[in-house]
Protein backbone atom coordinates (compact mmCIF):
# COMPACT_ATOMS: atom_id res chain seq x y z
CA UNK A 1 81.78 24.98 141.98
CA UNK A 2 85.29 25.93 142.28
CA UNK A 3 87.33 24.97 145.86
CA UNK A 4 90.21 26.17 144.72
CA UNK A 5 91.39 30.22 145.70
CA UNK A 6 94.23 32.62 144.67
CA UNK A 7 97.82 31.68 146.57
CA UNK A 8 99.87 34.36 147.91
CA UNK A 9 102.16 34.66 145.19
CA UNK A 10 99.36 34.69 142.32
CA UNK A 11 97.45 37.74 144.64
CA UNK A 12 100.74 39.75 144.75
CA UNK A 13 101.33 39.25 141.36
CA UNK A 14 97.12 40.05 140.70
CA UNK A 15 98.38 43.38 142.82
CA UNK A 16 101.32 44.29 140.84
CA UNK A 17 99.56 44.21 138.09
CA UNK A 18 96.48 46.35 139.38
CA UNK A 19 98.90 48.87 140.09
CA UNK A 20 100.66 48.76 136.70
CA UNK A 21 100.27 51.72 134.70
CA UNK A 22 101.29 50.11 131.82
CA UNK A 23 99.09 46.90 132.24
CA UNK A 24 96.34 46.59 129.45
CA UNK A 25 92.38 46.81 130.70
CA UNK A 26 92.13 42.95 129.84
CA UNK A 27 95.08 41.89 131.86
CA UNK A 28 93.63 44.17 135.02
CA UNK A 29 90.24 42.29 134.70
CA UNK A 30 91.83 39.04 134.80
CA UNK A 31 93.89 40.32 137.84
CA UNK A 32 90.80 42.10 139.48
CA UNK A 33 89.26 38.45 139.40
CA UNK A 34 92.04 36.50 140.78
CA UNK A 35 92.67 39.34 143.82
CA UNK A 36 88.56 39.00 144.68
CA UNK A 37 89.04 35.02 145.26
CA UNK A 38 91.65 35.39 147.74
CA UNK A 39 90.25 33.62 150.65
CA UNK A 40 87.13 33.06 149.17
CA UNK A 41 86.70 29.44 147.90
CA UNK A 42 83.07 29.95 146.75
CA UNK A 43 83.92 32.62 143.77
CA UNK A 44 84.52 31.53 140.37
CA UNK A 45 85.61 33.69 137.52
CA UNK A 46 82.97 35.22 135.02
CA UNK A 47 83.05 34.29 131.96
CA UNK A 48 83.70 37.81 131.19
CA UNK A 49 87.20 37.92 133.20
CA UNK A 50 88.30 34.09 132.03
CA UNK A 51 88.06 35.20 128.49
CA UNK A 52 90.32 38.17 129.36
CA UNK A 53 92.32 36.04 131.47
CA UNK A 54 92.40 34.42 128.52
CA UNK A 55 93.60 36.91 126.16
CA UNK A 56 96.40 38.27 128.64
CA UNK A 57 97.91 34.43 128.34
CA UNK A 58 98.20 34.48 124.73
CA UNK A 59 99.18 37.88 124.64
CA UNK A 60 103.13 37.90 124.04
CA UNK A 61 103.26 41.87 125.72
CA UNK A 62 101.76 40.78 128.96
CA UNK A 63 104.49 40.57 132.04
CA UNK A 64 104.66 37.99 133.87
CA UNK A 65 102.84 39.03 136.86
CA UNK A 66 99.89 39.80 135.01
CA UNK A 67 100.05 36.30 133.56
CA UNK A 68 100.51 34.40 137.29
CA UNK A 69 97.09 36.42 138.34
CA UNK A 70 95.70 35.61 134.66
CA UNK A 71 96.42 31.97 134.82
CA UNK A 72 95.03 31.98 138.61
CA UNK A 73 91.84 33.43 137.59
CA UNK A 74 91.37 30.71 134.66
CA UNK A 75 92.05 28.03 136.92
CA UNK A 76 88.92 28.95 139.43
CA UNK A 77 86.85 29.12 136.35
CA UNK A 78 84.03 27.24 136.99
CA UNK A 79 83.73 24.01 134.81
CA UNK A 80 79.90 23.87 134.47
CA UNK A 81 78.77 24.10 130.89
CA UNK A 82 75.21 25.58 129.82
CA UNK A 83 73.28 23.43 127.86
């Protein structure tokens, strides 16, 4: 389980982006995610919203704020693996 929550400047940037009319669905998923774990240690990112998270990263369009709240979501992925 994940300790870890979204910072100040990662949730303003998560909220920038949410309001962005030009920010992609993927990149508002990964923000949506990141914005949900502010002061909530005990919520991890799906694996639904890391993998978008993921895709904002590597996406070369993306602004910045949407990758700040992209990388925050990754990083409160959870780490367990299903066998």
């Amino acid at each position: 389980m994940s300790k870890k929550v979204t910072g100040k400047k990662a949730a303003s940037s998560a909220s920038k982006t949410l309001k962005s009319s030009s920010a992609g669905s993927k990149s508002k998923s990964a923000a949506g995610s990141a914005l949900s774990q502010t002061k909530a240690p005990k919520k991890t990112t799906s694996k639904k919203a890391a993998t978008a998270a993921s895709k904002t990263l590597s996406d070369g369009r993306a602004s910045k704020a949407s990758k700040s709240a992209a990388g925050s979501a990754l990083a409160q992925k959870s780490s367990k693996k299903k066998k």
